[in-house]
PDB file of N, CA and C in Angstrom:
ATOM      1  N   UNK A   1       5.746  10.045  13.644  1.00  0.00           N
ATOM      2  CA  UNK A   1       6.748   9.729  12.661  1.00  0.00           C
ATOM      3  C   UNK A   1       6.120   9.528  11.278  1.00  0.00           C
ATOM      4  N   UNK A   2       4.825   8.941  11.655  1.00  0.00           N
ATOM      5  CA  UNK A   2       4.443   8.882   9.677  1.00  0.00           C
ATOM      6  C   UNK A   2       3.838  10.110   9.273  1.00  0.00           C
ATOM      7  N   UNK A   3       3.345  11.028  10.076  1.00  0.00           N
ATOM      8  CA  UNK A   3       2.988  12.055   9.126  1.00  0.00           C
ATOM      9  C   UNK A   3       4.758  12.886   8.528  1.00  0.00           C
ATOM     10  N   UNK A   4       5.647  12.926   9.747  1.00  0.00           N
ATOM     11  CA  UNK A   4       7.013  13.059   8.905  1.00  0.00           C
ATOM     12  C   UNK A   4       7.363  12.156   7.377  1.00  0.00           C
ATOM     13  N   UNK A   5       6.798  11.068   7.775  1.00  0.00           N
ATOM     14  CA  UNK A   5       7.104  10.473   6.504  1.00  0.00           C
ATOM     15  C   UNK A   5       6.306  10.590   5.294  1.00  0.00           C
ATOM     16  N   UNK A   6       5.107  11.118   5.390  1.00  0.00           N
ATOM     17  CA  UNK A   6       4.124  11.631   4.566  1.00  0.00           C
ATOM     18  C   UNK A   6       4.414  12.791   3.980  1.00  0.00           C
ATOM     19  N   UNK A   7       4.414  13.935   4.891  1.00  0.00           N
ATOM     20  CA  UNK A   7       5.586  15.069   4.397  1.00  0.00           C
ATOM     21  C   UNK A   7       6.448  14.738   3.188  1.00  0.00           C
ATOM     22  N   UNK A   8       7.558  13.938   3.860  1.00  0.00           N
ATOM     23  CA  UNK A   8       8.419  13.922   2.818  1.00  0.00           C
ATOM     24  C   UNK A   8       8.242  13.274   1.469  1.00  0.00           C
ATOM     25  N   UNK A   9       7.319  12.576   1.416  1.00  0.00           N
ATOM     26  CA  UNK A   9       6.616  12.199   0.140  1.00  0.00           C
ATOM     27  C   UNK A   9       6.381  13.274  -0.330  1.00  0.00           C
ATOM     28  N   UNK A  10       5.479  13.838   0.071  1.00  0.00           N
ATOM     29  CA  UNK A  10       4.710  14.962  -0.508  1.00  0.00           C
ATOM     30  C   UNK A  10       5.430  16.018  -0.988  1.00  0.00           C
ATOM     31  N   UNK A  11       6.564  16.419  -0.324  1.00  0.00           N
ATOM     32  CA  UNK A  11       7.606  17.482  -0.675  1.00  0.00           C
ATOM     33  C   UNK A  11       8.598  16.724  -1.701  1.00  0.00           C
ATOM     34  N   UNK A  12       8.831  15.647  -1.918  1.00  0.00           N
ATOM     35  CA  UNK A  12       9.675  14.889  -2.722  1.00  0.00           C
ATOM     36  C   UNK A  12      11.076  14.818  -1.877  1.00  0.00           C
ATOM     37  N   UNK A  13      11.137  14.781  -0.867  1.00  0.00           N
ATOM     38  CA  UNK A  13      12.547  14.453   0.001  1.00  0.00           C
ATOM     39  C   UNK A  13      12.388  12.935  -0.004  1.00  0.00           C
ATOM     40  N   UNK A  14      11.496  12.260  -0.801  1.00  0.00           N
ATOM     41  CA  UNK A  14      11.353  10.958  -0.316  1.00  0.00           C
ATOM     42  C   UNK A  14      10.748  10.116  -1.184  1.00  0.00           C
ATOM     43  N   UNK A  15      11.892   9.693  -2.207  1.00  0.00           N
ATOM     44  CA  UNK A  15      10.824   8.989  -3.739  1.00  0.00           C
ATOM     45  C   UNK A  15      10.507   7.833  -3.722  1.00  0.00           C
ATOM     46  N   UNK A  16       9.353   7.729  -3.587  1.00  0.00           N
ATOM     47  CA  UNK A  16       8.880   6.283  -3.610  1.00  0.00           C
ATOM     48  C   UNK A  16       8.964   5.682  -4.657  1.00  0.00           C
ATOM     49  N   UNK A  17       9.296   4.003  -4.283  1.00  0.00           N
ATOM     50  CA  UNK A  17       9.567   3.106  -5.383  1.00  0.00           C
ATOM     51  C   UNK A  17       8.142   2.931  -6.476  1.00  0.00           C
ATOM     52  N   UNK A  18       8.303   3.011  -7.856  1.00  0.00           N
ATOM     53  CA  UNK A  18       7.522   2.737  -8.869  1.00  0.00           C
ATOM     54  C   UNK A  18       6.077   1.383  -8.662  1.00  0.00           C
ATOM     55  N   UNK A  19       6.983   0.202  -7.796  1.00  0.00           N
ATOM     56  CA  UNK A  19       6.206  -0.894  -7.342  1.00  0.00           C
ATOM     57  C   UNK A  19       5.427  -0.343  -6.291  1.00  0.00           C
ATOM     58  N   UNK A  20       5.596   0.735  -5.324  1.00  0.00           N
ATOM     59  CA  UNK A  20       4.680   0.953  -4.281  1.00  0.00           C
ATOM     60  C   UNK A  20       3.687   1.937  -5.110  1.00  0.00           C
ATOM     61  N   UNK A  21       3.839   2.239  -5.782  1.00  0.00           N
ATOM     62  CA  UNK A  21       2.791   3.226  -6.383  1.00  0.00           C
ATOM     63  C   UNK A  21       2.191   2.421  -7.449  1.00  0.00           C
ATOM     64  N   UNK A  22       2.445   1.194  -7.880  1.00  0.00           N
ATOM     65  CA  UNK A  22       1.521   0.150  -8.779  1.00  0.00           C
ATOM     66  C   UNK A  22       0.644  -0.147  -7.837  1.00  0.00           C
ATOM     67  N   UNK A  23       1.253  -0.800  -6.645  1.00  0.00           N
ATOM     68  CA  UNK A  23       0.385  -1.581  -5.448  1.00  0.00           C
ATOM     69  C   UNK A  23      -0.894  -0.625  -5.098  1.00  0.00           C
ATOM     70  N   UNK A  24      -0.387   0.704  -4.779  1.00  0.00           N
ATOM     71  CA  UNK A  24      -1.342   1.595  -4.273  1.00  0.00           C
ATOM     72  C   UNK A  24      -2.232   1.902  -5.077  1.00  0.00           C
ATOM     73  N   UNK A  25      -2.293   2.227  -6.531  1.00  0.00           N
ATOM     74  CA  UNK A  25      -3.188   2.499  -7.345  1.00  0.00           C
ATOM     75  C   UNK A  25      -3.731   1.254  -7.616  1.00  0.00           C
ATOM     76  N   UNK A  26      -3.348  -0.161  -7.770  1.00  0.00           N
ATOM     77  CA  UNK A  26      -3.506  -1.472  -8.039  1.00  0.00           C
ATOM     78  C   UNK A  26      -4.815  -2.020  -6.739  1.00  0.00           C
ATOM     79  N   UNK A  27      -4.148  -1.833  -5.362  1.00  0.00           N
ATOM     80  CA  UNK A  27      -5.641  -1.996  -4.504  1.00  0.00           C
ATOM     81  C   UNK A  27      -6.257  -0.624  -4.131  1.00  0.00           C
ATOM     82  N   UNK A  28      -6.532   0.531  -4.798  1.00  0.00           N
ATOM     83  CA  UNK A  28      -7.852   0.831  -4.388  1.00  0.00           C
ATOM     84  C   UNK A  28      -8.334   0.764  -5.823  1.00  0.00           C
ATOM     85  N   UNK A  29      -8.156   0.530  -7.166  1.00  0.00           N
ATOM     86  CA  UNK A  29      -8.762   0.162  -8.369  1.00  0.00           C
ATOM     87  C   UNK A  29      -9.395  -1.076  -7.891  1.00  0.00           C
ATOM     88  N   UNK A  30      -9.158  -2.128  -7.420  1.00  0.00           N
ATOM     89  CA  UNK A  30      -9.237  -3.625  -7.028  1.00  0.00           C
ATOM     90  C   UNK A  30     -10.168  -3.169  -6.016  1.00  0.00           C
ATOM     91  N   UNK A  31     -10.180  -2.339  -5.183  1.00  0.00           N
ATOM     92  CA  UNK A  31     -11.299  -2.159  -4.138  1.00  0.00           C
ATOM     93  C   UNK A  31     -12.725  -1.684  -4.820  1.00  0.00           C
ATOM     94  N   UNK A  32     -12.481  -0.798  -5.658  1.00  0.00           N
ATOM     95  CA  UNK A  32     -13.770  -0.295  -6.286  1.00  0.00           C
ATOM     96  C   UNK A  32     -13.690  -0.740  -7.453  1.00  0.00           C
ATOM     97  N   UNK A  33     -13.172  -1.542  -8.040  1.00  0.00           N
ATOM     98  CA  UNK A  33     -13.939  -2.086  -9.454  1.00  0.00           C
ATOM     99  C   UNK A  33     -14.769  -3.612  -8.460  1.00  0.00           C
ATOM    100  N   UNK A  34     -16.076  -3.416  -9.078  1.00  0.00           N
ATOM    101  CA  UNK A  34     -16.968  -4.847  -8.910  1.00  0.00           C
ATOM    102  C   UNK A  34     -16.956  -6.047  -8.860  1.00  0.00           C
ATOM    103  N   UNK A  35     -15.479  -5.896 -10.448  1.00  0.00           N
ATOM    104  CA  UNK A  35     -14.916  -7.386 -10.778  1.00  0.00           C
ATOM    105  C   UNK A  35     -14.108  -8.157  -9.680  1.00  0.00           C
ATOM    106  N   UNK A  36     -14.495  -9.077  -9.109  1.00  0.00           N
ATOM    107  CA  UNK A  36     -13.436  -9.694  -7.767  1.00  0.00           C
ATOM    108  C   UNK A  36     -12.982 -11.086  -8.147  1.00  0.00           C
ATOM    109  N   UNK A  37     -12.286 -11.421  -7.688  1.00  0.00           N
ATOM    110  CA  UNK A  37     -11.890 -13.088  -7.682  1.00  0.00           C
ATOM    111  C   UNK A  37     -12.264 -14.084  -6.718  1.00  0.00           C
ATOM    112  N   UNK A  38     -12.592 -13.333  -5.551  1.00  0.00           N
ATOM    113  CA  UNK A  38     -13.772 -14.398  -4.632  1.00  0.00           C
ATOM    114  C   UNK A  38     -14.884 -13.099  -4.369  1.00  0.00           C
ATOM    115  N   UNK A  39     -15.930 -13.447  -4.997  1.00  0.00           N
ATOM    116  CA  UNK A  39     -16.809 -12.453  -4.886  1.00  0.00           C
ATOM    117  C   UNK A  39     -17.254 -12.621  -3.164  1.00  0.00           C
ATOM    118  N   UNK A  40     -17.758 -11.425  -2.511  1.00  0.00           N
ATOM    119  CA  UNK A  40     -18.398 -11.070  -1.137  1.00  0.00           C
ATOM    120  C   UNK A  40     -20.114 -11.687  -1.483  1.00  0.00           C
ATOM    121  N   UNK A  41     -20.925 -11.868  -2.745  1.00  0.00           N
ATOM    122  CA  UNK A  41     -21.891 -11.847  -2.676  1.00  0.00           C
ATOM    123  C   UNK A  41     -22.020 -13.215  -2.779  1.00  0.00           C
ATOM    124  N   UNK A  42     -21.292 -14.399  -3.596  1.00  0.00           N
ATOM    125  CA  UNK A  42     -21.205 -16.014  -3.563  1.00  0.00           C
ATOM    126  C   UNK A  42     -20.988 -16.106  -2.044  1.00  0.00           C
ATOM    127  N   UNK A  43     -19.852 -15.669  -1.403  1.00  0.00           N
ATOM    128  CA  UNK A  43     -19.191 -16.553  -0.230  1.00  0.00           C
ATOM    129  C   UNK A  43     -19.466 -15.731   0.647  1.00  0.00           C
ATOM    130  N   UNK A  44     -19.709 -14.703   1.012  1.00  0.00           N
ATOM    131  CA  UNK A  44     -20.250 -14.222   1.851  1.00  0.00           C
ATOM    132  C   UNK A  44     -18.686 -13.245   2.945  1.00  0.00           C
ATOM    133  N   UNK A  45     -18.603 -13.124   3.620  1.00  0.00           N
ATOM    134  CA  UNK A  45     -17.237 -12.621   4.810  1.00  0.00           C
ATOM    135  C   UNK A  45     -15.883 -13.354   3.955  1.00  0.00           C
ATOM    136  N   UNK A  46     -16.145 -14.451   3.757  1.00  0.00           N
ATOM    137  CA  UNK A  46     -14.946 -15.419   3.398  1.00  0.00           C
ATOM    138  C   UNK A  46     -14.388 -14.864   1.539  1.00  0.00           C
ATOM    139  N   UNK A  47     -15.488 -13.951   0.999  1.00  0.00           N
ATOM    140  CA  UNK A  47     -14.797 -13.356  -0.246  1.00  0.00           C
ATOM    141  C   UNK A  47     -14.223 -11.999  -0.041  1.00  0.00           C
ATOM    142  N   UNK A  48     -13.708 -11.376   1.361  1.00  0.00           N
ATOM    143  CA  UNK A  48     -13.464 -10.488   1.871  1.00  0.00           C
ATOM    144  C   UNK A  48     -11.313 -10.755   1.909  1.00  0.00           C
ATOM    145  N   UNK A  49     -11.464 -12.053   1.669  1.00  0.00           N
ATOM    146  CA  UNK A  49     -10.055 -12.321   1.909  1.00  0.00           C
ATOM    147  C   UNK A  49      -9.027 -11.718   0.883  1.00  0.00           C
ATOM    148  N   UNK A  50      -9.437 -11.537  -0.536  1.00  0.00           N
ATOM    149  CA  UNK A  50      -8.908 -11.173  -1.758  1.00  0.00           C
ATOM    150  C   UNK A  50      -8.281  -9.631  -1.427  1.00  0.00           C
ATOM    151  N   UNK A  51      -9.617  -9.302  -0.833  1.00  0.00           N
ATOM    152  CA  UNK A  51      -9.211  -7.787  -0.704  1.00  0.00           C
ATOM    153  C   UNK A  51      -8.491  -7.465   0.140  1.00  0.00           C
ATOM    154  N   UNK A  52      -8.123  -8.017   1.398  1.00  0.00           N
ATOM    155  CA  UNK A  52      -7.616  -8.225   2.644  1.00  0.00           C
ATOM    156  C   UNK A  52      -5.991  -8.238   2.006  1.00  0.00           C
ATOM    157  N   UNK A  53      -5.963  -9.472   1.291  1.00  0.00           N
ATOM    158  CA  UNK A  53      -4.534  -9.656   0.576  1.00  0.00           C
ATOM    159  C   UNK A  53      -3.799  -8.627  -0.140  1.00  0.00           C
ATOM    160  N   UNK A  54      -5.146  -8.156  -0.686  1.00  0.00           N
ATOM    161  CA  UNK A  54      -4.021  -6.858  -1.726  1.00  0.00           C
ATOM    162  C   UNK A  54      -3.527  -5.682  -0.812  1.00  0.00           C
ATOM    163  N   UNK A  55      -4.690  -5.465  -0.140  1.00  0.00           N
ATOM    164  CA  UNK A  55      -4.280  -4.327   1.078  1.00  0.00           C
ATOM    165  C   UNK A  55      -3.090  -4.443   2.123  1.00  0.00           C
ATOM    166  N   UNK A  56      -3.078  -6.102   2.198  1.00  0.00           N
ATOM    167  CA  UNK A  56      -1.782  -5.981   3.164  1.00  0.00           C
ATOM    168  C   UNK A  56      -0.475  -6.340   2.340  1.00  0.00           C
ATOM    169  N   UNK A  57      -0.246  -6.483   1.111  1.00  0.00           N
ATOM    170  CA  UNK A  57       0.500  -6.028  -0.095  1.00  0.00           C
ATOM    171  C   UNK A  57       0.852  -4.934   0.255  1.00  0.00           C
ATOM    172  N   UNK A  58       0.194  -4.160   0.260  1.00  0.00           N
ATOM    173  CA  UNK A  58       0.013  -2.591  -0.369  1.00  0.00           C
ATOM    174  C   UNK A  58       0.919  -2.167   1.273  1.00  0.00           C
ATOM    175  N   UNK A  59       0.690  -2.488   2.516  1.00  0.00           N
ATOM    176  CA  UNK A  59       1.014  -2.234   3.743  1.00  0.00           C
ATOM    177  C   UNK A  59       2.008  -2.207   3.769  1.00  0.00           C
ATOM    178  N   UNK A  60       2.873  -3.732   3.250  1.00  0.00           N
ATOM    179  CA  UNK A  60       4.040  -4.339   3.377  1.00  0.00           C
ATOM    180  C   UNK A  60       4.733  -3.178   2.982  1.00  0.00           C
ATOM    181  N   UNK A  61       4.621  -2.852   1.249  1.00  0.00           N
ATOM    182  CA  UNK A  61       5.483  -2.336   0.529  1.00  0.00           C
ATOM    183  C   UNK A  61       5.622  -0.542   1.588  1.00  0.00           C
ATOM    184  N   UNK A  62       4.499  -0.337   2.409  1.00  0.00           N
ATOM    185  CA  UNK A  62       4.383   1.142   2.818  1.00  0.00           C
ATOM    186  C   UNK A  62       5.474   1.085   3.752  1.00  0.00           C
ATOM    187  N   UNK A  63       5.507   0.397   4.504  1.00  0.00           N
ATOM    188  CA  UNK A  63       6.082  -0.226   5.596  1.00  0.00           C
ATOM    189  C   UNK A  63       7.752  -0.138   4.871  1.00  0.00           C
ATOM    190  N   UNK A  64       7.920  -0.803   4.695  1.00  0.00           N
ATOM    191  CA  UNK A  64       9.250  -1.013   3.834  1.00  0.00           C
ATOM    192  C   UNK A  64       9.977   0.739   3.570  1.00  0.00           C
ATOM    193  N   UNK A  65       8.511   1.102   2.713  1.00  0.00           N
ATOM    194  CA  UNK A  65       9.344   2.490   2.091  1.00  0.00           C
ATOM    195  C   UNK A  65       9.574   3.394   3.530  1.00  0.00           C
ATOM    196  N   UNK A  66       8.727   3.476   4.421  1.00  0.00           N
ATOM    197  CA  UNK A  66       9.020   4.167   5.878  1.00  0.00           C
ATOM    198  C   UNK A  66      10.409   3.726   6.250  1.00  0.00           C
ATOM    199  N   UNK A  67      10.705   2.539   6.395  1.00  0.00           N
ATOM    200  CA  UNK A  67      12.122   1.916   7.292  1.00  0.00           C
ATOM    201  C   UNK A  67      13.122   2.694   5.915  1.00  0.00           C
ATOM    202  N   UNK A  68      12.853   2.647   4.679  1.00  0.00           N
ATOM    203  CA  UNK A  68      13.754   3.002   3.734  1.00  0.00           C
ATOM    204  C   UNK A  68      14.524   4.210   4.031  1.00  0.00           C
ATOM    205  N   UNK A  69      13.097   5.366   4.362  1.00  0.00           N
ATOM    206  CA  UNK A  69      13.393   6.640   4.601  1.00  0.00           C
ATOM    207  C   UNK A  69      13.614   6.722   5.686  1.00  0.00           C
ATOM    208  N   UNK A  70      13.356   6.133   6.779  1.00  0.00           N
ATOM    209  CA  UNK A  70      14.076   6.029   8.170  1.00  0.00           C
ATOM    210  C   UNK A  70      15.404   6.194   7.950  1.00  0.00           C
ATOM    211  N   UNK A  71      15.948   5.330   7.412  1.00  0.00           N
ATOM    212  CA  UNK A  71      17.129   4.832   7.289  1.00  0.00           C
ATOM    213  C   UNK A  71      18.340   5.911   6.491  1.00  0.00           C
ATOM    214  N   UNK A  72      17.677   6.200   5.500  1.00  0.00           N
ATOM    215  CA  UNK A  72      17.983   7.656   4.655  1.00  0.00           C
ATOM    216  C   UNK A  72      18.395   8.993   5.952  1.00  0.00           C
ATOM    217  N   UNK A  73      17.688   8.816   7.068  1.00  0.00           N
ATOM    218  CA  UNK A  73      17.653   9.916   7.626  1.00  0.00           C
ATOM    219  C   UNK A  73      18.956   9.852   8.724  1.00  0.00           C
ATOM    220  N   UNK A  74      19.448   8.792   8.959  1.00  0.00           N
ATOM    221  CA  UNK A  74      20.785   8.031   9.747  1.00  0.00           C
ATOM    222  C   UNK A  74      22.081   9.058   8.854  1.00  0.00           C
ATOM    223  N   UNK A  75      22.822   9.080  10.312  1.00  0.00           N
ATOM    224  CA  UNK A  75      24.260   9.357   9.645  1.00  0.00           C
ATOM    225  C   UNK A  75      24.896   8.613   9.755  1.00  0.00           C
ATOM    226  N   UNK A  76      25.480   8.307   8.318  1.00  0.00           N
ATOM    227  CA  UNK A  76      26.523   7.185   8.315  1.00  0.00           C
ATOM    228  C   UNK A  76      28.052   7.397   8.664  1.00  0.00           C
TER     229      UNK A  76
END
């Protein structure tokens, strides 16, 4: 079902919201820029959490847009 839903991204049967495409460009910029807010090199595993957070941000909103287009695909 998600590569169907990937598809339809990709073909535009399926427009994703403006906020899921901040999030998405927002954590992998946040993954590869250096600058962190609990650095991995002070705290060690435990500055791993920051990144953890944005990514499951980023999940939520994916998640969401799937049930969206699920739902799109129902006859009413």
């Amino acid at each position: 079902m998600w590569w169907s839903f990937l598809k339809a991204i990709k073909t535009r049967e399926h427009r994703v919201a403006p906020t899921t495409w901040v999030a998405a460009v927002a954590a992998l910029v946040y993954t590869v820029v250096p600058i962190d807010l609990i650095p991995e090199l002070v705290l060690g595993p435990l500055g791993l959490v920051d990144d953890v957070g944005i990514w499951g941000i980023f999940a939520v909103l994916i998640v969401r847009e799937q049930r969206r287009w699920q739902a799109s695909l129902r006859p009413e």
